[in-house]
C-alpha atoms as a PDB file:
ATOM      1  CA  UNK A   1    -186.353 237.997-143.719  1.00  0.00           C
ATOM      2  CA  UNK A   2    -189.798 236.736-143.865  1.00  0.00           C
ATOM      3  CA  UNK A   3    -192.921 238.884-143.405  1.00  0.00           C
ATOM      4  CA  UNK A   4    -196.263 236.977-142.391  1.00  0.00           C
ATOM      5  CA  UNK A   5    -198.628 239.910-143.644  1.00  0.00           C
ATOM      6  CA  UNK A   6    -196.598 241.472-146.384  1.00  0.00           C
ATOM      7  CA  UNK A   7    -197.574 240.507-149.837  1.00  0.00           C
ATOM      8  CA  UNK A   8    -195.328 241.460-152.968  1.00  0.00           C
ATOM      9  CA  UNK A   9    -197.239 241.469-156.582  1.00  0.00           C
ATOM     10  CA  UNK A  10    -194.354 242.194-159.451  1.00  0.00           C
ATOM     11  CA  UNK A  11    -194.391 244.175-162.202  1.00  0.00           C
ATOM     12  CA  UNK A  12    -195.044 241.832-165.041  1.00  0.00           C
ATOM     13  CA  UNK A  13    -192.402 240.787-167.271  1.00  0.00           C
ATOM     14  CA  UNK A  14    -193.348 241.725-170.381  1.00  0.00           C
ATOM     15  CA  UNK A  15    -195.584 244.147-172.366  1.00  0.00           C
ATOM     16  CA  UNK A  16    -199.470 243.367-173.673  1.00  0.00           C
ATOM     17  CA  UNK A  17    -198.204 244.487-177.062  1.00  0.00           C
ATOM     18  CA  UNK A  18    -195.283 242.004-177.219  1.00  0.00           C
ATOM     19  CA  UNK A  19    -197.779 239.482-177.178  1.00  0.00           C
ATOM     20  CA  UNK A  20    -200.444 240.552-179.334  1.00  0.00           C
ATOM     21  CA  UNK A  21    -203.038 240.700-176.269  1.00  0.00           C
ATOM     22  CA  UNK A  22    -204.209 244.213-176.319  1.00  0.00           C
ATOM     23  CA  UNK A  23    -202.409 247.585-175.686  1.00  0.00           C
ATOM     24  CA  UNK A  24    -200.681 248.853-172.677  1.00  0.00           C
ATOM     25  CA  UNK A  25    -202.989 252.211-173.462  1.00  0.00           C
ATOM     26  CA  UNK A  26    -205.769 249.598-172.624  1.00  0.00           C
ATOM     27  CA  UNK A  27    -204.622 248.210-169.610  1.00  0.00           C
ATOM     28  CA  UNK A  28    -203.434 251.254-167.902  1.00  0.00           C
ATOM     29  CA  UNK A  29    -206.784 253.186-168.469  1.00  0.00           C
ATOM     30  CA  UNK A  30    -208.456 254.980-166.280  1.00  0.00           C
ATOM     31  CA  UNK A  31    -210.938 252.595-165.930  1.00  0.00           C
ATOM     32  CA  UNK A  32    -208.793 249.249-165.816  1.00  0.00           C
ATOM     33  CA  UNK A  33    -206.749 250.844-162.860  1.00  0.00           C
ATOM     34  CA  UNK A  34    -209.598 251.901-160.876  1.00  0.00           C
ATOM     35  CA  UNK A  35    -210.819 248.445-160.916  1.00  0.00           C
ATOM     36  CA  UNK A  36    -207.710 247.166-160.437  1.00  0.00           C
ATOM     37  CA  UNK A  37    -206.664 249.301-157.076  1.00  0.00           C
ATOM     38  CA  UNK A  38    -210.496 248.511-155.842  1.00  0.00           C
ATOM     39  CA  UNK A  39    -209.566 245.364-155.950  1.00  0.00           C
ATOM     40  CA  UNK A  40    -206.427 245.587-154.051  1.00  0.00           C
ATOM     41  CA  UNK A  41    -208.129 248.052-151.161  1.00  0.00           C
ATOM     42  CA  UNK A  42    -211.007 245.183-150.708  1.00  0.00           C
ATOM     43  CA  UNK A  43    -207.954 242.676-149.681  1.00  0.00           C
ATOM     44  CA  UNK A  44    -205.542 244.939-148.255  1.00  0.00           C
ATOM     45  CA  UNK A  45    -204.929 247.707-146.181  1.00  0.00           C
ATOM     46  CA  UNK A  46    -202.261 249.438-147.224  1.00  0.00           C
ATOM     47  CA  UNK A  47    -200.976 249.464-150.906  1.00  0.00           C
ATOM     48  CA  UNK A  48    -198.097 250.768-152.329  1.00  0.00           C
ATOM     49  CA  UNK A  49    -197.040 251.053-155.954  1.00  0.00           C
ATOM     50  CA  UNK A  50    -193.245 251.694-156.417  1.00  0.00           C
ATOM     51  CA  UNK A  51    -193.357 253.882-159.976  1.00  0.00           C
ATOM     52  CA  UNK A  52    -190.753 256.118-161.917  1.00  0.00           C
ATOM     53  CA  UNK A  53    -191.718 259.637-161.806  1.00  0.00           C
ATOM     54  CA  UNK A  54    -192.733 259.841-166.067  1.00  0.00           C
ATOM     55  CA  UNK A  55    -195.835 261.062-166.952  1.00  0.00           C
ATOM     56  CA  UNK A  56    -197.253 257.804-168.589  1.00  0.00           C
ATOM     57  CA  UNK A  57    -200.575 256.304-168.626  1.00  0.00           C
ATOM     58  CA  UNK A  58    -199.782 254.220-165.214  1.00  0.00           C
ATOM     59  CA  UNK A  59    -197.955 256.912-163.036  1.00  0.00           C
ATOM     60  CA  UNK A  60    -201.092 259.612-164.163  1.00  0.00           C
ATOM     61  CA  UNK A  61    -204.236 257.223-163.462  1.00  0.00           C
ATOM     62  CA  UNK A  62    -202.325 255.647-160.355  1.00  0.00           C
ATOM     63  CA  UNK A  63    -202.218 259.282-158.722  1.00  0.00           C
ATOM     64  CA  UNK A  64    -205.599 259.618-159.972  1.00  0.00           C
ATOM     65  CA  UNK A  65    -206.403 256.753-156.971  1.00  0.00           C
ATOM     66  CA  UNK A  66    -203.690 257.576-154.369  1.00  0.00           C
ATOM     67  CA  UNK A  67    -204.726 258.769-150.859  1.00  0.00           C
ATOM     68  CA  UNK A  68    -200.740 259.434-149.917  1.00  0.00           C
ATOM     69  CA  UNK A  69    -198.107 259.746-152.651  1.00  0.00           C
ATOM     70  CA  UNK A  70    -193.846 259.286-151.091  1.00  0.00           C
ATOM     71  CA  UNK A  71    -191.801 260.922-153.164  1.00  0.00           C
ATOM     72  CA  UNK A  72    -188.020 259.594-152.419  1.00  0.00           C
ATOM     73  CA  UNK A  73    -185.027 261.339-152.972  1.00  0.00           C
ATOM     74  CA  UNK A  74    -181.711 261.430-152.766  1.00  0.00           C
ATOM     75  CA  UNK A  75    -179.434 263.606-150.574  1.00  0.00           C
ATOM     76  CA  UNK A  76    -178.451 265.954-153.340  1.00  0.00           C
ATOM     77  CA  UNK A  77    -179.213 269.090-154.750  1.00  0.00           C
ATOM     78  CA  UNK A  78    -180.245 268.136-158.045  1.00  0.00           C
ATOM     79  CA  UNK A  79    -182.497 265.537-156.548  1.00  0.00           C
ATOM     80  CA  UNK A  80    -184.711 267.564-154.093  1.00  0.00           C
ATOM     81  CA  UNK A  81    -185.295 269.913-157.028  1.00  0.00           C
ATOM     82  CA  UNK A  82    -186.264 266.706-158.945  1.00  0.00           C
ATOM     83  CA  UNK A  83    -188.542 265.744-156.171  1.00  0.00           C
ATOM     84  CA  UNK A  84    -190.348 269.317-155.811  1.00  0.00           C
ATOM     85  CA  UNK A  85    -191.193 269.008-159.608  1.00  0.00           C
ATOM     86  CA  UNK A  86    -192.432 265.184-159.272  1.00  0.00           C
ATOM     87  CA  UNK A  87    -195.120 266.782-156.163  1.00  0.00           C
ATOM     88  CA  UNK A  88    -196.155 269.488-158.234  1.00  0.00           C
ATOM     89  CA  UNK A  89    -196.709 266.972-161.073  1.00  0.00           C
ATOM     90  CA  UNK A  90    -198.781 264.975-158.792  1.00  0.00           C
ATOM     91  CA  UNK A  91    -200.724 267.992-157.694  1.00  0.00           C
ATOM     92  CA  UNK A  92    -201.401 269.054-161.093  1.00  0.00           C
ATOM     93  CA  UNK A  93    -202.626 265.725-162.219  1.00  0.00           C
ATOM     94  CA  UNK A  94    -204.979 265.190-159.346  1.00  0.00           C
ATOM     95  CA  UNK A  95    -206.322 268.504-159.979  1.00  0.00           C
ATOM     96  CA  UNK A  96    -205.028 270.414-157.344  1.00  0.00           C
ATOM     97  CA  UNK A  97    -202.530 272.353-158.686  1.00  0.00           C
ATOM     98  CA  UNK A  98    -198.672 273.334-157.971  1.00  0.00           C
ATOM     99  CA  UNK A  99    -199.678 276.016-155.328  1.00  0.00           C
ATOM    100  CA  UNK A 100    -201.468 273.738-152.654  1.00  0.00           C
ATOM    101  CA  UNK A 101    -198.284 271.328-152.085  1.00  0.00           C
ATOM    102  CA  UNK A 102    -198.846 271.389-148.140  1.00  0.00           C
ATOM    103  CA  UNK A 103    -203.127 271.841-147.871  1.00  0.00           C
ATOM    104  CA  UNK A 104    -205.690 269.772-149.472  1.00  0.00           C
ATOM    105  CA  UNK A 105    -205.922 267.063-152.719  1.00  0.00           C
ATOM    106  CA  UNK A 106    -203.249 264.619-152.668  1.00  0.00           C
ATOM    107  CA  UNK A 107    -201.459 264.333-149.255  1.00  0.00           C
ATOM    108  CA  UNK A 108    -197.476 264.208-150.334  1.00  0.00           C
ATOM    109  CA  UNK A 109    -194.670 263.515-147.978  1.00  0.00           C
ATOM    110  CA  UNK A 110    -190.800 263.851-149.045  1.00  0.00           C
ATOM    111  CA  UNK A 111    -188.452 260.630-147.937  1.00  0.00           C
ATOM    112  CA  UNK A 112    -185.091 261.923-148.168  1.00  0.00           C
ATOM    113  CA  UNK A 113    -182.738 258.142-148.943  1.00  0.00           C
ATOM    114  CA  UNK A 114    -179.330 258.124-148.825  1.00  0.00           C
ATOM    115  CA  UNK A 115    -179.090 261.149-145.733  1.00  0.00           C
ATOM    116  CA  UNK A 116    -175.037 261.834-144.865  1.00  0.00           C
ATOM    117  CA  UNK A 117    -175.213 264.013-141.728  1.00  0.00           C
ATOM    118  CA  UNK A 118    -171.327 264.136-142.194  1.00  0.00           C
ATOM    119  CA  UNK A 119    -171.955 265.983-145.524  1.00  0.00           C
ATOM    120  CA  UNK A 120    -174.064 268.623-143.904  1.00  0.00           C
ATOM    121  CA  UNK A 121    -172.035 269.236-141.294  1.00  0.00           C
ATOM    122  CA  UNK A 122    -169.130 269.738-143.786  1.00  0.00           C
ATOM    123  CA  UNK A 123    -171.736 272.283-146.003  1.00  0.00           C
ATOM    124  CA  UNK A 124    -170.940 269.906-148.888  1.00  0.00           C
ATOM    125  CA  UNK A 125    -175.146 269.431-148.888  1.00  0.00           C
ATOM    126  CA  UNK A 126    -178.013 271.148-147.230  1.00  0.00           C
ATOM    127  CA  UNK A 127    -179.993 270.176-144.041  1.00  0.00           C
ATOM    128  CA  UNK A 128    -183.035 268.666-143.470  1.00  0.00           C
ATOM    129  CA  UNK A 129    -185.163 272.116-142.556  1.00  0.00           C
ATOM    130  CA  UNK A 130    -183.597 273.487-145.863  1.00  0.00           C
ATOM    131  CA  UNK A 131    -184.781 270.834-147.606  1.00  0.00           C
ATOM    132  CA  UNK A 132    -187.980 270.998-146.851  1.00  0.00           C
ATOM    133  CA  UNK A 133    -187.841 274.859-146.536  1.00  0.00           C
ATOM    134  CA  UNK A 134    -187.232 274.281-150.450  1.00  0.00           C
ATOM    135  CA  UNK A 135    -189.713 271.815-150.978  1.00  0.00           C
ATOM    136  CA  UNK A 136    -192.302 272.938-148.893  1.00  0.00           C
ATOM    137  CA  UNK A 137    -192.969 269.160-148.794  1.00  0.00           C
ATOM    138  CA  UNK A 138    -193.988 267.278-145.431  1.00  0.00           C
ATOM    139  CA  UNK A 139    -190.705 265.691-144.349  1.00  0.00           C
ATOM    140  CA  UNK A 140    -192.352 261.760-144.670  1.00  0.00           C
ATOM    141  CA  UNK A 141    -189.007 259.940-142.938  1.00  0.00           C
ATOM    142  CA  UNK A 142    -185.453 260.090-143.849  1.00  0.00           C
ATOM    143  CA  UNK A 143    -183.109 256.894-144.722  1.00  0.00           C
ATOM    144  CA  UNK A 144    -179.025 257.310-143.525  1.00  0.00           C
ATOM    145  CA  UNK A 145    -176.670 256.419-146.077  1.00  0.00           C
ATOM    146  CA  UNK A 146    -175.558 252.784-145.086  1.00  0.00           C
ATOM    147  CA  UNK A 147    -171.719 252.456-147.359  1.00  0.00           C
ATOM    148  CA  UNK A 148    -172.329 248.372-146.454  1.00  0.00           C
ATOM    149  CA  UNK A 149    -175.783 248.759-147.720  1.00  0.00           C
ATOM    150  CA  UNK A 150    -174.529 250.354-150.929  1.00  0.00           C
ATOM    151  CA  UNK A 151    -171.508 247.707-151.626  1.00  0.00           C
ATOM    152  CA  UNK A 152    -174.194 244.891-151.326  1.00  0.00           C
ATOM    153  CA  UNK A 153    -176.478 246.812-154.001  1.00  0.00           C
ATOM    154  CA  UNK A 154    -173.138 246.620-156.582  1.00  0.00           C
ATOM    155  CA  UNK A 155    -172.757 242.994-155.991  1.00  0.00           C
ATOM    156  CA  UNK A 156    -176.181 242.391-156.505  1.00  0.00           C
ATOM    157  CA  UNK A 157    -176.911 241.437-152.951  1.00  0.00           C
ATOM    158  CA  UNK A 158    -180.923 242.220-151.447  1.00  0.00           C
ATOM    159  CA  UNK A 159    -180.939 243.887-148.471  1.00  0.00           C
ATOM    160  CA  UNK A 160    -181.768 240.945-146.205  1.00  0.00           C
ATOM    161  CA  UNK A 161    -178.747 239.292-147.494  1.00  0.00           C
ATOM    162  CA  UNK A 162    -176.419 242.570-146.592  1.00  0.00           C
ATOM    163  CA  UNK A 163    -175.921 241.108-142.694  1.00  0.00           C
ATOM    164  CA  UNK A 164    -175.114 237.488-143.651  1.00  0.00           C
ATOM    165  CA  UNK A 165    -172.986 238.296-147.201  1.00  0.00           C
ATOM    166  CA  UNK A 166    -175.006 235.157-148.783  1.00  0.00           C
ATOM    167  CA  UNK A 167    -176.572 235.388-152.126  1.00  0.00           C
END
């Protein structure tokens, strides 16, 4: 699937350190990623860095520069709790602490991926409204659980190519 007005920028393959060009402390300052997501907002209009929620120097001075922060989860107990800590660390870094989740500073909405409707119903996992009950994050969208989705993903399949089977 092609997208006219979608541009994709990856991660870069290797470290400044493997190279002998500088640090990673050096690229991921403060100051380097303000320039760099200036940059970005002069060309784009939305931008959207996909990060693992660890404390490093890239997740804290991205936040730093973030309007709207998703945090994604999965549809299981231990990963909602996982997500409430992630927004309170995003709070806290932005300077807004863990007790204004819902008003002011960084605005922070909960996607809830991999949502089995079959499992609430059965009380093997909790609802939406106790999820975010728990949370007290803004519900941002929620992704069902696709099984054809998730067999593609194992054979290494993107998920444009899920429909048609070709690699």
């Amino acid at each position: 699937m092609r997208c006219e007005n979608l541009h994709f920028l990856s991660a870069p393959a290797f470290y400044p350190e493997r190279h002998e060009i500088g640090s990673t402390a050096d690229s991921f300052s403060r100051e380097a990623i303000g320039t760099f997501v200036k940059m970005l907002a002069e060309r784009f209009e939305y931008v959207i860095f996909d990060l693992p929620a660890r404390p490093d120097n890239l997740y804290r001075n991205l936040a730093l520069y973030a309007d709207t922060a998703f945090v994604v989860s999965l549809h299981t107990a231990a990963s909602i709790r996982a997500a409430e800590k992630t927004a309170i660390a995003l709070n806290e870094l932005t300077g807004y602490g863990k007790d204004n989740l819902t008003s002011g500073g960084l605005d922070i909405k909960l996607i809830v991926n991999g949502f089995r409707p079959r499992d609430v119903k059965n009380k093997d996992n909790v609802g939406l409204y106790d999820i975010i009950s728990k949370t007290h994050l803004q519900l941002g969208g929620v992704i069902p659980f696709d099984s054809a989705m998730s067999r593609a993903q194992e054979r290494g399949l993107l998920s444009g190519e899920v429909k048609t089977g070709k690699k």
